[in-house]
Protein backbone atom coordinates (compact mmCIF):
# COMPACT_ATOMS: atom_id res chain seq x y z
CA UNK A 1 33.08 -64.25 73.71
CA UNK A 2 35.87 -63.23 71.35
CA UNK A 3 37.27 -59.59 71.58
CA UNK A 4 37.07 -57.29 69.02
CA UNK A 5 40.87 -56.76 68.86
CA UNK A 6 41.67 -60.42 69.03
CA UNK A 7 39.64 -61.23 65.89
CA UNK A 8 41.37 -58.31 64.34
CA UNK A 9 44.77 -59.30 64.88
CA UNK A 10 43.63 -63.21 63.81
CA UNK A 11 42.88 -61.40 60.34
CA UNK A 12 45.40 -59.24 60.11
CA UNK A 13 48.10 -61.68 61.16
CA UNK A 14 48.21 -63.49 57.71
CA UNK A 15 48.53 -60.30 55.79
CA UNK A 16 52.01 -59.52 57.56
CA UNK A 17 53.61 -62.33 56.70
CA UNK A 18 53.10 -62.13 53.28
CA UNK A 19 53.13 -58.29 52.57
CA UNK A 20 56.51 -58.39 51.63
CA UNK A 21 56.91 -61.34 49.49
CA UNK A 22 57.00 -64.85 50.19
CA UNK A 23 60.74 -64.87 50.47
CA UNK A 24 60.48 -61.61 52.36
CA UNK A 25 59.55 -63.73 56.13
CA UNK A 26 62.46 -62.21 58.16
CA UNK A 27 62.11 -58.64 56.96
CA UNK A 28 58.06 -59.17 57.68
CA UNK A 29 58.57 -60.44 60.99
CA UNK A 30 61.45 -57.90 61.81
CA UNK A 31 58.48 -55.23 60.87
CA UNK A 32 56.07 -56.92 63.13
CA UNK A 33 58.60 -56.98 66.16
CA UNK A 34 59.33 -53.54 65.28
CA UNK A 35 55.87 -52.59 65.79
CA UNK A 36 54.40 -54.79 68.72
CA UNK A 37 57.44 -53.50 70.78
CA UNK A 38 56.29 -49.82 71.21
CA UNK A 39 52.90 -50.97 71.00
CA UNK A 40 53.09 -52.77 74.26
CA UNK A 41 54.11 -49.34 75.88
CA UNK A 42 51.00 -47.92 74.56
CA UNK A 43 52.35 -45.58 72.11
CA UNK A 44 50.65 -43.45 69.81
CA UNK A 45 49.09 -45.72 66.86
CA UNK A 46 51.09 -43.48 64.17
CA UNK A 47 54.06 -43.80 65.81
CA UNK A 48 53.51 -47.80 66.27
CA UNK A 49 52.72 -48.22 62.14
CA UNK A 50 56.10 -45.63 61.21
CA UNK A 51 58.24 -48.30 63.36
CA UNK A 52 57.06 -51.68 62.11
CA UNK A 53 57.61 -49.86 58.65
CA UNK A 54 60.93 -48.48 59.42
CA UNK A 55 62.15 -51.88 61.20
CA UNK A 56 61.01 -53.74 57.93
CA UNK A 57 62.55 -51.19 55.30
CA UNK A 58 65.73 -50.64 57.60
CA UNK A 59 66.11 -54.49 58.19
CA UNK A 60 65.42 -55.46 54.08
CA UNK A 61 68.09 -52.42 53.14
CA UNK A 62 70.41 -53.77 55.93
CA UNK A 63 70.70 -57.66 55.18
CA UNK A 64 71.27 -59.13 52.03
């Protein structure tokens, strides 16, 4: 049987690679590093969304 989050992050997977434009990939996948890393500590959820958005803004305003 398939868990609940694992079917959740199979349909949300698709959606970060794209939300930033389709010649956006490293900024999307700087965001998504940015956010998986404090989520495997098991930080607040908050706090995990504000750092995959800060690691994709900081990382599109930072590189060219």
């Amino acid at each position: 049987m398939i868990q609940p989050f694992a079917a959740l992050g199979v349909l949300i997977f698709p959606g970060i690679l794209t939300s930033t434009g389709t010649d956006q990939l490293p900024v999307a996948s700087t965001g998504w590093i940015a956010a998986v890393l404090p989520a495997l500590f098991e930080v607040n959820l908050i706090l995990v969304v504000a750092g995959g958005i800060a690691g994709a803004f900081l990382w599109g305003q930072l590189m060219p």
